[in-house]
C-alpha atoms as a PDB file:
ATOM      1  CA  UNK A   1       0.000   0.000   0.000  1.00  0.00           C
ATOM      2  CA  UNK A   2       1.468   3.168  -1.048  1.00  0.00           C
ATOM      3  CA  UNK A   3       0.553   6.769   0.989  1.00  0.00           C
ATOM      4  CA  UNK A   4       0.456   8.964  -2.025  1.00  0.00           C
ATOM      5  CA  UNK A   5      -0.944  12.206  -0.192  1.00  0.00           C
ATOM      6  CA  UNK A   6      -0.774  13.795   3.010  1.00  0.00           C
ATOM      7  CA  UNK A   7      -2.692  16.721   3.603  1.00  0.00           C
ATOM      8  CA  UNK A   8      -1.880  18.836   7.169  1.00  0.00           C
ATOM      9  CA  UNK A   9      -4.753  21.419   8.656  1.00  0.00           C
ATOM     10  CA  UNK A  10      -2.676  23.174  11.200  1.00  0.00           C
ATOM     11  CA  UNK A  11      -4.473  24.333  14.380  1.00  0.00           C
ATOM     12  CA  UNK A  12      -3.745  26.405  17.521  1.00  0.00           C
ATOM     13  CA  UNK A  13      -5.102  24.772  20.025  1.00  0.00           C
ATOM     14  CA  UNK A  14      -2.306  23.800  22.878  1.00  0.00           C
ATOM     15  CA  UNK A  15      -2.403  20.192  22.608  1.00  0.00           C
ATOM     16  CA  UNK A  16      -3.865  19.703  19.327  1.00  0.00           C
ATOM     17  CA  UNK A  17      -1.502  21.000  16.549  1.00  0.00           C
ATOM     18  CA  UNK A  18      -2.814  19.962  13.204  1.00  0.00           C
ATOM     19  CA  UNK A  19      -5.615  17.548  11.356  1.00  0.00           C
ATOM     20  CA  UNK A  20      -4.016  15.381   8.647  1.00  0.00           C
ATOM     21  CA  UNK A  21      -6.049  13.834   5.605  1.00  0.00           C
ATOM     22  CA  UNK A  22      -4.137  10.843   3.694  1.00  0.00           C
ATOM     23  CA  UNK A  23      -4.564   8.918   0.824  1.00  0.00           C
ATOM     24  CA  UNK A  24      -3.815   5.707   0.078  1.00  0.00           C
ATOM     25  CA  UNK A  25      -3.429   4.329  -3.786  1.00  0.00           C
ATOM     26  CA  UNK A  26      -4.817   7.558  -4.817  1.00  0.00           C
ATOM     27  CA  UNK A  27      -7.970   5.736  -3.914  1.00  0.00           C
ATOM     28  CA  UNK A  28      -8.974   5.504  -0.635  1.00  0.00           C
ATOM     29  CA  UNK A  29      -8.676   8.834   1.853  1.00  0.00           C
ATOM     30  CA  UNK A  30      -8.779   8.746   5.867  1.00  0.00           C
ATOM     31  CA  UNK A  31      -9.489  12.294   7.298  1.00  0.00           C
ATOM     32  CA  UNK A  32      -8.809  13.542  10.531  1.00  0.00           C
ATOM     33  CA  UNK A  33      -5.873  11.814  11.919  1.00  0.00           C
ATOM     34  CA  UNK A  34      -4.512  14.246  14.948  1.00  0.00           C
ATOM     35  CA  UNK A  35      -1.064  15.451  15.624  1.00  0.00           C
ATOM     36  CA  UNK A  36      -1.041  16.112  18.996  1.00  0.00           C
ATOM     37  CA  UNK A  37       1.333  18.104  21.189  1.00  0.00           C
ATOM     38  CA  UNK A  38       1.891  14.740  24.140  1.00  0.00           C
ATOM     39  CA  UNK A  39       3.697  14.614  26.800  1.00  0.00           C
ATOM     40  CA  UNK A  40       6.938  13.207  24.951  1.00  0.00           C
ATOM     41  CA  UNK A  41       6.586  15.348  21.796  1.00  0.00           C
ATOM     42  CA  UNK A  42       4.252  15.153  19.074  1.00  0.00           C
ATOM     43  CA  UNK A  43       2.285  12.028  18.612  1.00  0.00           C
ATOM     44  CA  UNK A  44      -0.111  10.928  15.381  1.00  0.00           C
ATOM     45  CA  UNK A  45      -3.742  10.133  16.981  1.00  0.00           C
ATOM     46  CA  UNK A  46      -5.852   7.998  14.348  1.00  0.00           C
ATOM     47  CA  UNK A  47      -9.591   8.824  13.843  1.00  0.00           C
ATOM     48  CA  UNK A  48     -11.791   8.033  16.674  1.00  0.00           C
ATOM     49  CA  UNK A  49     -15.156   8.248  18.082  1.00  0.00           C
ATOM     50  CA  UNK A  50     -16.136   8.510  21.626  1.00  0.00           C
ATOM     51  CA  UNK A  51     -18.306   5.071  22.919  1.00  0.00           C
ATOM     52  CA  UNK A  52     -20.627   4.979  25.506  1.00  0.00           C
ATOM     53  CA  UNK A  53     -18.870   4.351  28.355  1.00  0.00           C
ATOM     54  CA  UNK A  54     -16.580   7.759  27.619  1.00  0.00           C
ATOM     55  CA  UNK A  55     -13.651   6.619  25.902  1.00  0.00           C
ATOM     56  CA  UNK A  56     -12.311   6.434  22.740  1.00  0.00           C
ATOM     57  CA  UNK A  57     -12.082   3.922  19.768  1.00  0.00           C
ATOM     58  CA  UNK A  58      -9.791   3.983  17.149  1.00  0.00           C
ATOM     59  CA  UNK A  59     -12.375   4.163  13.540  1.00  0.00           C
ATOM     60  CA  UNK A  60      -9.624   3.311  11.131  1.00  0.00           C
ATOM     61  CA  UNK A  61      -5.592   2.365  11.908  1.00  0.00           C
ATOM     62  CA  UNK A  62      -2.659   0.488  10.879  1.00  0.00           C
ATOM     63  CA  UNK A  63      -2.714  -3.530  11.878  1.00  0.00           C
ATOM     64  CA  UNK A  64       1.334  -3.524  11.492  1.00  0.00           C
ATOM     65  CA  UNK A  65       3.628  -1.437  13.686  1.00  0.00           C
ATOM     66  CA  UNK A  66       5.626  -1.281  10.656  1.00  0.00           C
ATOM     67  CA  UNK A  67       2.984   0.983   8.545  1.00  0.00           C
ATOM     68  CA  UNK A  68       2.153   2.616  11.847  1.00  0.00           C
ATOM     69  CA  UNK A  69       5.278   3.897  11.982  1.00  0.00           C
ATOM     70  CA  UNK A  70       6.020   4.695   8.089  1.00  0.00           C
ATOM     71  CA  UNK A  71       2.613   6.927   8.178  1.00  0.00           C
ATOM     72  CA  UNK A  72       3.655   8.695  11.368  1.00  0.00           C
ATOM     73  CA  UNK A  73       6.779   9.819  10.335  1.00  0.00           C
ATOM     74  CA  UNK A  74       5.288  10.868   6.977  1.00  0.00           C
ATOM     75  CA  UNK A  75       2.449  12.624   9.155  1.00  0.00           C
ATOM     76  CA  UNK A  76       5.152  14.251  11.316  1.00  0.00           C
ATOM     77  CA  UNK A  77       7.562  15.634   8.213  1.00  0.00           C
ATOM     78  CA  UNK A  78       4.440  17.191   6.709  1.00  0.00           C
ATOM     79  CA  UNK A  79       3.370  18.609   9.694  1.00  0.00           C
ATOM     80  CA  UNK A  80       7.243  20.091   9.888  1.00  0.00           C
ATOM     81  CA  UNK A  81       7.119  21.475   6.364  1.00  0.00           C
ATOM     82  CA  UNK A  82       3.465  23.350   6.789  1.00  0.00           C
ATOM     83  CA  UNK A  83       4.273  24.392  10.776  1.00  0.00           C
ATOM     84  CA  UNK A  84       7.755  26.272   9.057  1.00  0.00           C
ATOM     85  CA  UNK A  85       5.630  27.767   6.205  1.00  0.00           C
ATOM     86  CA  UNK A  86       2.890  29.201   8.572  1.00  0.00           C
ATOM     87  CA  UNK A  87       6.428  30.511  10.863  1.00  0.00           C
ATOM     88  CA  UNK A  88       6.965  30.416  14.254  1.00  0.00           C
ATOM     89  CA  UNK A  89       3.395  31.964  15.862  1.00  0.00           C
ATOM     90  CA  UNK A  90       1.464  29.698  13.902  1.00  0.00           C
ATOM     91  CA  UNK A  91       3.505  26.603  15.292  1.00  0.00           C
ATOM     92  CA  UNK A  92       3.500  28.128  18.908  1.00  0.00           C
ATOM     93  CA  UNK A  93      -0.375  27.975  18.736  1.00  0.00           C
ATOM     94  CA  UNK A  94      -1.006  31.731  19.015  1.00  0.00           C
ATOM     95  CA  UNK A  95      -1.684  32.783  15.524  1.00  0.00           C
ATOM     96  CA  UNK A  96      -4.988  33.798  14.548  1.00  0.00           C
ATOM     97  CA  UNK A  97      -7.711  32.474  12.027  1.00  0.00           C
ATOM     98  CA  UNK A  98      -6.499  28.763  12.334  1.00  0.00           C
END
């Protein structure tokens, strides 16, 4: 399976830093994967929708650590390269219209 887009919706919220959209094959697209500001660094959250009982469950995700890990770090550059385009108030979380 190939990732052939990754699109990054930056935010400026404290924790949550930017929505990603990704498509695979240039045929199938997952929307609002989360980076997230966690306590480690950023982290890539996968879709999710809250249950009854008040957690979370994952909607759509990787079954391999190994792809797991190749679309993070894709998630993660492309957050990089739009966070330094939008300059350093827009990655801090203060900038306005975001």
């Amino acid at each position: 399976m190939e990732i052939t887009e990754v699109k990054i919706h930056l935010r400026s919220e404290a924790r949550l830093k930017a929505f990603a959209t990704v498509t695979f094959d240039n045929a199938f697209v997952v929307h609002n994967m989360k980076v997230v500001n966690g306590n480690t660094g950023l982290i890539v959250c996968m879709p999710s929708r809250k249950i009854k009982d008040g957690t979370y469950k994952d909607i759509a995700h990787p079954i391999h650590n190994e792809f797991r890990g190749k679309l993070e770090k894709l998630i993660l550059k492309e957050y990089e390269i739009e966070a330094a385009k939008a300059g350093p108030v827009a990655a801090s979380g203060d900038a306005e219209g975001f």
